[in-house]
N, C-alpha and C. Protein backbone atom coordinates (compact mmCIF):
# COMPACT_ATOMS: atom_id res chain seq x y z
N UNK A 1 30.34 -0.72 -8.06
CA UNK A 1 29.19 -1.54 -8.34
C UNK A 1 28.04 -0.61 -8.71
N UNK A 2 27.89 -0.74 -10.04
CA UNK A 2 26.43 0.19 -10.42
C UNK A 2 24.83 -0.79 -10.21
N UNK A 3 24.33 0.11 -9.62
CA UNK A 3 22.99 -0.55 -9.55
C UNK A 3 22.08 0.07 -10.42
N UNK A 4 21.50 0.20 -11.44
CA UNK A 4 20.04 1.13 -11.45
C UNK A 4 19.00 0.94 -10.85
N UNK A 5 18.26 2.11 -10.52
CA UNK A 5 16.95 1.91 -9.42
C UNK A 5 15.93 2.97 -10.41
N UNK A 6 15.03 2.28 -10.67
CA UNK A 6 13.92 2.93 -10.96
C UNK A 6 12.80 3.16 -10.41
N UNK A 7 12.66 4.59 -10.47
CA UNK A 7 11.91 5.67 -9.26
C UNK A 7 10.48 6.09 -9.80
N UNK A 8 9.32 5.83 -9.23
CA UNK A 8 8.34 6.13 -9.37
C UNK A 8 8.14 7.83 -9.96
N UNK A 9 6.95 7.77 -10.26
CA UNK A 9 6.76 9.65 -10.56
C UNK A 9 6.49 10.37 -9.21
N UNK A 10 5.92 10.34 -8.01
CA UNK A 10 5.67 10.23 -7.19
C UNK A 10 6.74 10.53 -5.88
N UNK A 11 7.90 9.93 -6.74
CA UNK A 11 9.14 10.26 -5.98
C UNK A 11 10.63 10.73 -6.89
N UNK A 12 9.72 11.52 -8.16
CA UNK A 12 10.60 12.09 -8.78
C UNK A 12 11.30 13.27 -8.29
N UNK A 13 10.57 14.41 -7.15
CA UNK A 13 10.78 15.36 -7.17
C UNK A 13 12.04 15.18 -6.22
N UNK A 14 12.48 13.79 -5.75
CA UNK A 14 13.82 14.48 -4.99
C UNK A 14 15.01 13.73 -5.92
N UNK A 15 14.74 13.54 -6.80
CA UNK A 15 16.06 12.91 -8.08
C UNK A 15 15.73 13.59 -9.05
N UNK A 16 15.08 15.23 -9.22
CA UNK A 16 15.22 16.25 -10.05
C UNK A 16 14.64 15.71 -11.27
N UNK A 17 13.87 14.69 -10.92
CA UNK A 17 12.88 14.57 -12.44
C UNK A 17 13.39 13.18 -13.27
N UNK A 18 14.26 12.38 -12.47
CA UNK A 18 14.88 11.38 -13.17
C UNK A 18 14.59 10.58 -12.71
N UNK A 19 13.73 9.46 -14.28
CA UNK A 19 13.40 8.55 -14.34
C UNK A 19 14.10 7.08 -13.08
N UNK A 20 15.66 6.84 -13.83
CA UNK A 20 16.44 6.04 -13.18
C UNK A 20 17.78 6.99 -13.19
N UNK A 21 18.05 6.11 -11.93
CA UNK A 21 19.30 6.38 -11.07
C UNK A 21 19.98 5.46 -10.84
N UNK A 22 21.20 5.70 -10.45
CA UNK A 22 22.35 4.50 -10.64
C UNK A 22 22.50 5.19 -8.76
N UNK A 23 22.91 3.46 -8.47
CA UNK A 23 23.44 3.79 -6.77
C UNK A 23 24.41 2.36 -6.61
N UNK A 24 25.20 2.41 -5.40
CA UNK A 24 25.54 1.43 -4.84
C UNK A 24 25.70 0.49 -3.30
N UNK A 25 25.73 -0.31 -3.49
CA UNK A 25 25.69 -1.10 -2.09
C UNK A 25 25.54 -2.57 -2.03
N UNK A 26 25.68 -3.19 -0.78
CA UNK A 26 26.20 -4.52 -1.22
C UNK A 26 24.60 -4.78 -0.36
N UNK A 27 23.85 -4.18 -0.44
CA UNK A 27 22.18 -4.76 0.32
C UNK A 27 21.41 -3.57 -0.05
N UNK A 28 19.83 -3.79 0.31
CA UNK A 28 19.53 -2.64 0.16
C UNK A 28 19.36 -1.86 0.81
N UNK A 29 19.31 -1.83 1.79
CA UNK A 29 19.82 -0.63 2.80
C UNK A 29 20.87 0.05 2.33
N UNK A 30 22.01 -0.51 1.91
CA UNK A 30 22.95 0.31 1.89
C UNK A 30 22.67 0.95 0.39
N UNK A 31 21.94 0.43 -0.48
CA UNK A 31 21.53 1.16 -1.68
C UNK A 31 21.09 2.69 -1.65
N UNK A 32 19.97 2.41 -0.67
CA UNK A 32 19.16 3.22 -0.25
C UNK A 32 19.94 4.49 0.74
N UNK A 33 20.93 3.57 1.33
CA UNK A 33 21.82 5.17 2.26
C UNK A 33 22.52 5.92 1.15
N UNK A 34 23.37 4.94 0.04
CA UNK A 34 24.01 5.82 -1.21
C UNK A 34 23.03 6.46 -1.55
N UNK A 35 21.97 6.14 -2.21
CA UNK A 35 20.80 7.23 -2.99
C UNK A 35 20.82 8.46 -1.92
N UNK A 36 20.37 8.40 -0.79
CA UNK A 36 19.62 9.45 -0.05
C UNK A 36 21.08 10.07 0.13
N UNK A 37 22.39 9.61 -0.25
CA UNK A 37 23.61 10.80 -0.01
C UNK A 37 23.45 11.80 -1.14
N UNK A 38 22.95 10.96 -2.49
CA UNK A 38 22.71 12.15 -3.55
C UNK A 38 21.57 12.57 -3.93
N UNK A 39 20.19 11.85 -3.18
CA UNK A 39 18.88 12.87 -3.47
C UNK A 39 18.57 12.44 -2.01
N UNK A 40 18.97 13.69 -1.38
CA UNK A 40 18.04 13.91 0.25
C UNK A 40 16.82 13.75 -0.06
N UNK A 41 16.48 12.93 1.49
CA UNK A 41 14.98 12.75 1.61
C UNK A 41 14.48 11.35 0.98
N UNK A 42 15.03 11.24 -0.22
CA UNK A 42 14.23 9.61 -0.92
C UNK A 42 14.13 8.46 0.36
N UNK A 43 15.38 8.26 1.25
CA UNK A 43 15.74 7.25 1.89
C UNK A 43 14.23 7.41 2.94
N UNK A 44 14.00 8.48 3.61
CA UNK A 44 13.06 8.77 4.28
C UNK A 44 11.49 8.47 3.79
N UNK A 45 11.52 8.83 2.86
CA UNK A 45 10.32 8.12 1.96
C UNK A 45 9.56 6.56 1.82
N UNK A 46 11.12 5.95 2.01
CA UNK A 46 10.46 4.41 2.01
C UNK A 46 10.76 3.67 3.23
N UNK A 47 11.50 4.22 4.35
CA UNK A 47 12.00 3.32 5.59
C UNK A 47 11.31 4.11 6.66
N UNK A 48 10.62 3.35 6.96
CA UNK A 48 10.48 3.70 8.60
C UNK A 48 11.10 4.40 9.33
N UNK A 49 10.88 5.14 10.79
CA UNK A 49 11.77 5.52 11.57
C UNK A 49 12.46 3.90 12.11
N UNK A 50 11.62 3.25 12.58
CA UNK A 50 11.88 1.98 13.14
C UNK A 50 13.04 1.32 12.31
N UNK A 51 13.10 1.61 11.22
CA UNK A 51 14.23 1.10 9.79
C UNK A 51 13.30 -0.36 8.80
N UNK A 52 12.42 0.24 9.10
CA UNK A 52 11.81 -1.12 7.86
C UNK A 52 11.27 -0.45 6.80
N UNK A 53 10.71 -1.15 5.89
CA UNK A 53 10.30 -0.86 4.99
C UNK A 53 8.86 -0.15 4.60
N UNK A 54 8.65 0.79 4.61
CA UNK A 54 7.19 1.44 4.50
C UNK A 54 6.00 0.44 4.05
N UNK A 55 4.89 -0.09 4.42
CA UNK A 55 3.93 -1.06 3.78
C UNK A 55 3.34 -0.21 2.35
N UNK A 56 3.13 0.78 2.48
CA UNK A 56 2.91 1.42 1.27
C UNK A 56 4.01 1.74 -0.02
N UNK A 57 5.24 0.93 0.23
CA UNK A 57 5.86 0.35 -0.41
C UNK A 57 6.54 -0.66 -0.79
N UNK A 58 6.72 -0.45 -1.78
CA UNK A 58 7.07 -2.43 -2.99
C UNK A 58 8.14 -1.91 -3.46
N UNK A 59 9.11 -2.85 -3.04
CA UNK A 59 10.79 -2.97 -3.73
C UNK A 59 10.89 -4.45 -4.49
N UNK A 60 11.63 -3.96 -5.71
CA UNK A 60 11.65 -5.18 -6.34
C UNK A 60 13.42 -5.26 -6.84
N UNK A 61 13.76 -6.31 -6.62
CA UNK A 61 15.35 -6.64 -7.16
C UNK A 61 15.11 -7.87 -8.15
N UNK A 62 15.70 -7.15 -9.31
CA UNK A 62 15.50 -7.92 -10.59
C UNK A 62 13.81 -8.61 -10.71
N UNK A 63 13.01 -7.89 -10.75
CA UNK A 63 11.66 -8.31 -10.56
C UNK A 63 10.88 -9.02 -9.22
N UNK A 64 12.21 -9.40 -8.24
CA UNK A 64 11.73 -10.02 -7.01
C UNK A 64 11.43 -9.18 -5.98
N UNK A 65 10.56 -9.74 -4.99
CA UNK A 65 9.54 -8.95 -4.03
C UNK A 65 10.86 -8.80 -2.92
N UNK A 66 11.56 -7.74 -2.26
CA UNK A 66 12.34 -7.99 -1.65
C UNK A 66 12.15 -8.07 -0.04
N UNK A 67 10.70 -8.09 0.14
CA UNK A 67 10.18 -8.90 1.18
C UNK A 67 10.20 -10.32 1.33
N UNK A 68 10.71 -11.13 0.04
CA UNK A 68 10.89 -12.61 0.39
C UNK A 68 12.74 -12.99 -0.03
N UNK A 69 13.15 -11.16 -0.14
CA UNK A 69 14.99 -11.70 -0.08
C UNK A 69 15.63 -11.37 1.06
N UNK A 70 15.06 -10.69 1.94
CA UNK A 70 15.51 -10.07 3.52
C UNK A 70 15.54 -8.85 3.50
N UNK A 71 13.84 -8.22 2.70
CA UNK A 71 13.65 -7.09 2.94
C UNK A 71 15.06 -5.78 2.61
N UNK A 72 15.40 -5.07 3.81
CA UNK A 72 16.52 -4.34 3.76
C UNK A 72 17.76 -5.15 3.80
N UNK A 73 17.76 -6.26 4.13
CA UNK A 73 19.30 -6.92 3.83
C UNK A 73 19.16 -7.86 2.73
N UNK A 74 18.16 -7.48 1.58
CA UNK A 74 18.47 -8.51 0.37
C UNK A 74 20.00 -7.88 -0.13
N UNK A 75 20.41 -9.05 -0.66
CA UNK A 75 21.73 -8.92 -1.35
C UNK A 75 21.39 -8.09 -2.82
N UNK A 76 22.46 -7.34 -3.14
CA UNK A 76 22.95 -6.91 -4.30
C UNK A 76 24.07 -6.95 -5.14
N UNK A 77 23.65 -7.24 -6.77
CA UNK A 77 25.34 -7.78 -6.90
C UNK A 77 25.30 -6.35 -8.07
N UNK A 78 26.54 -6.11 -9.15
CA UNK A 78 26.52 -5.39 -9.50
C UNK A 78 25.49 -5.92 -10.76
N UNK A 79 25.13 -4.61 -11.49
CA UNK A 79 24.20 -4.42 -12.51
C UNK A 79 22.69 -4.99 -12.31
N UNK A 80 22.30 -5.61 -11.10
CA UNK A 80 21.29 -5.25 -10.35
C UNK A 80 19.95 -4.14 -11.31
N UNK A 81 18.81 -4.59 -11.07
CA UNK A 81 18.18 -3.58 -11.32
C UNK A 81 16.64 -3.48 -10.50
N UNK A 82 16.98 -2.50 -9.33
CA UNK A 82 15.63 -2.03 -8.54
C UNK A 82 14.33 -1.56 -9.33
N UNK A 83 13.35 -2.26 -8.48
CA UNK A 83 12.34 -0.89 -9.22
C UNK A 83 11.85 -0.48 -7.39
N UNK A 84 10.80 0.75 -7.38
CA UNK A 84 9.95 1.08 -6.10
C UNK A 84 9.11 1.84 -7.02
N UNK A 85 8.32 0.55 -6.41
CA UNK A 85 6.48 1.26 -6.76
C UNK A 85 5.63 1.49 -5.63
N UNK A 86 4.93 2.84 -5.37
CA UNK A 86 4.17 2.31 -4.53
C UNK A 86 2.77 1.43 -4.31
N UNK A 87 2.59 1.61 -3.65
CA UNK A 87 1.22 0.05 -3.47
C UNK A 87 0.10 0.79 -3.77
N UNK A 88 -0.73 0.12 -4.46
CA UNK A 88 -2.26 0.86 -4.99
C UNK A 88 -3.04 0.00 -4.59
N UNK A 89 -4.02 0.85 -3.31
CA UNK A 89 -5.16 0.13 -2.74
C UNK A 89 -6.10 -0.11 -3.83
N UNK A 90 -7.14 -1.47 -3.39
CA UNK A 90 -8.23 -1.64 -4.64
C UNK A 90 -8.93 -2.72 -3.97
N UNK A 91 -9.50 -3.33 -4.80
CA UNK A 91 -10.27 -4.44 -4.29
C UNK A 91 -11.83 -3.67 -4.08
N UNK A 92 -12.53 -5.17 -3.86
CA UNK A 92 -13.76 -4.62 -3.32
C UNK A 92 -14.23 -3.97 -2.25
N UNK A 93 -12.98 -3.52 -1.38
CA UNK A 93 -13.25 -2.18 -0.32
C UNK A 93 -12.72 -1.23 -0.77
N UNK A 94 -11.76 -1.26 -1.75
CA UNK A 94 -11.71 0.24 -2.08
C UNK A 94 -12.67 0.60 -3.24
N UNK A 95 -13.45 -0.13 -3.75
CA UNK A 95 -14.22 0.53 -4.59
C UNK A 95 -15.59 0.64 -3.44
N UNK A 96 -15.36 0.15 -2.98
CA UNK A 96 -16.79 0.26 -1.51
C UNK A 96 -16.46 1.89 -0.82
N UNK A 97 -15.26 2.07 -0.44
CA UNK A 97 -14.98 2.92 0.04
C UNK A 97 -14.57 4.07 -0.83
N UNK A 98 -14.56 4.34 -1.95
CA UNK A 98 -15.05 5.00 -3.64
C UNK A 98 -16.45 5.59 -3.51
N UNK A 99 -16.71 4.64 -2.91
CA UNK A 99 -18.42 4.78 -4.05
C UNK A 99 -19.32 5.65 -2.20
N UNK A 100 -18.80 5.08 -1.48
CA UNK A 100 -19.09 5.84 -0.05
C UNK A 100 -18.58 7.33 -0.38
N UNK A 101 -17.11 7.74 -0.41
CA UNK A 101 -16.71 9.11 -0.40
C UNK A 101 -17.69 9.72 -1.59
N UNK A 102 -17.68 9.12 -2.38
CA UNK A 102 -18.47 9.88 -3.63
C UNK A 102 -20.11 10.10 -2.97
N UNK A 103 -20.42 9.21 -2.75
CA UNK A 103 -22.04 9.62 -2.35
C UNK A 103 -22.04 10.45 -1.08
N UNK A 104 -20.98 10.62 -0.17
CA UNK A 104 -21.12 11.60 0.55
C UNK A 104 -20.82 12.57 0.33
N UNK A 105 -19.80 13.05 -0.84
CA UNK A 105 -19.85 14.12 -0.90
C UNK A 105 -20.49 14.67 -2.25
N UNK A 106 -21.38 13.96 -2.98
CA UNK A 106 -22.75 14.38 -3.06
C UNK A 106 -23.67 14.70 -2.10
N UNK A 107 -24.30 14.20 -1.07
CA UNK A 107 -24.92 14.52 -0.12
C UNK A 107 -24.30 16.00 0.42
N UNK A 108 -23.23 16.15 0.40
CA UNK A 108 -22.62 17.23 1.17
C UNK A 108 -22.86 18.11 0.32
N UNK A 109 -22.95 18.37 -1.08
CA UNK A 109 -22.89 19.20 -1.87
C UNK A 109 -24.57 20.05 -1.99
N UNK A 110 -25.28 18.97 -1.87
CA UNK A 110 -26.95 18.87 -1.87
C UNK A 110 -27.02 19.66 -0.62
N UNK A 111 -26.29 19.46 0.14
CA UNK A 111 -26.96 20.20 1.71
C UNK A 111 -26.57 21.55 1.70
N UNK A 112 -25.55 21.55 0.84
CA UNK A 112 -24.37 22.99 0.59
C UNK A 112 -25.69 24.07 0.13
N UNK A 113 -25.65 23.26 -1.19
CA UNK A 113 -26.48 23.81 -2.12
C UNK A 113 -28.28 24.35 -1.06
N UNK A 114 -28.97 23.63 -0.99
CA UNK A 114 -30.32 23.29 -0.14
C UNK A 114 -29.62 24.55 1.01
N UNK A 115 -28.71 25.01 1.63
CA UNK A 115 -28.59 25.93 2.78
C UNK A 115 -28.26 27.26 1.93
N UNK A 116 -27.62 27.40 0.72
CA UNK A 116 -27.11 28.59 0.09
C UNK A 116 -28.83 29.33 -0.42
N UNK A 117 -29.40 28.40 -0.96
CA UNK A 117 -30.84 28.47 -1.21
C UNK A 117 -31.88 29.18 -0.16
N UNK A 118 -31.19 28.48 0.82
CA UNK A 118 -32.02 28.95 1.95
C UNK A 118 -31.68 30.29 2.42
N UNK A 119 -30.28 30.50 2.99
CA UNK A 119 -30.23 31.71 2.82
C UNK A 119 -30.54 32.98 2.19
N UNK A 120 -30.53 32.56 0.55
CA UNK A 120 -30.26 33.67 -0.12
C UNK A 120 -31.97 33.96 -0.01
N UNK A 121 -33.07 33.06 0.71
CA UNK A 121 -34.84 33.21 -0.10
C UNK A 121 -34.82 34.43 1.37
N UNK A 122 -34.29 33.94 2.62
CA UNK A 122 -34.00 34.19 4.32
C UNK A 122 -33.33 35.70 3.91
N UNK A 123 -32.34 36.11 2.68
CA UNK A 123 -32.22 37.24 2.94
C UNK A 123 -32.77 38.52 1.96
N UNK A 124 -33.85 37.95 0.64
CA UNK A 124 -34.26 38.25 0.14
C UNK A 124 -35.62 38.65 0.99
N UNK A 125 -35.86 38.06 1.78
CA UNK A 125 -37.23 38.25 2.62
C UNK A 125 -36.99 39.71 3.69
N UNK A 126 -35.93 39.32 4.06
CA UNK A 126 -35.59 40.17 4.85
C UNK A 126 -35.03 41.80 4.45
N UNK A 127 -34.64 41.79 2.87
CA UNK A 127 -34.58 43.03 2.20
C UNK A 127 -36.00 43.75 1.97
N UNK A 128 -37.52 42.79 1.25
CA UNK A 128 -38.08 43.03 1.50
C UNK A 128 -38.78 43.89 2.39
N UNK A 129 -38.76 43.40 3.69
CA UNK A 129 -39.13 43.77 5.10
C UNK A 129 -38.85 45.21 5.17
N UNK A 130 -37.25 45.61 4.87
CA UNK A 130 -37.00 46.52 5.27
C UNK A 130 -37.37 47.82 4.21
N UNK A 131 -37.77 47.43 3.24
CA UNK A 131 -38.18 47.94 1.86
C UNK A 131 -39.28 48.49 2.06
N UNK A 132 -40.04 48.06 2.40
CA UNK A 132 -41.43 48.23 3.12
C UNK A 132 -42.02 49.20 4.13
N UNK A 133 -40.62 49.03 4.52
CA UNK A 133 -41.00 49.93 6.32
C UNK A 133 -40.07 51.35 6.06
């Protein structure tokens, strides 16, 4: 039973750079144990220790959410086609929480800057001093 599963960029580096992959299994769990026999580590990527499904990831069988086919025991038949994307925060808290990191680390940069300033007038004064004497 061939399945193809198509793999994010994100989680290319343990299927050596390939787009899609062919796996098998009669659920997806067991999809997912074939894959991780031929690219270690992927399986770990999206399951829990607990064995569920990572929230920061989206499995789809034949375009369906496989949180409404039984998650890790949705069925698979052959020629099947997975995708895993992961989830992209947004909304109006993540642009809230955007626009926060950004203005703080402006502020942080201003204070960076405003103390390097300070120093360098603190050790110019102090070359002075000794210039003197």
């Amino acid at each position: 039973m061939a399945i193809e599963v198509r793999i994010p960029t994100i989680l290319r580096s343990y299927t050596g750079g390939a787009k899609v992959v062919e796996g098998s299994g009669d659920t997806l769990a067991d999809l997912l144990t074939d894959l991780d026999s031929r690219h270690a580590g992927l399986r770990g990527r999206l399951v829990t220790d607990a064995g569920a499904l990572h929230r920061f990831v989206n499995v789809y069988v034949n375009d369906e959410d496989v949180r409404f086919l039984g998650a890790l025991d949705a069925k698979l038949n052959d020629g099947d086609s997975v995708t895993i994307l992961p989830a992209v925060a947004g909304g109006a808290f993540g642009f809230a929480a955007a626009a926060a990191i950004a203005s703080h680390s402006a502020a942080a940069a201003a204070t960076a800057s405003q103390s390097a300033a300070a120093a360098t007038a603190s050790h110019a004064r102090s070359a002075r001093a000794v210039a003197v004497r």
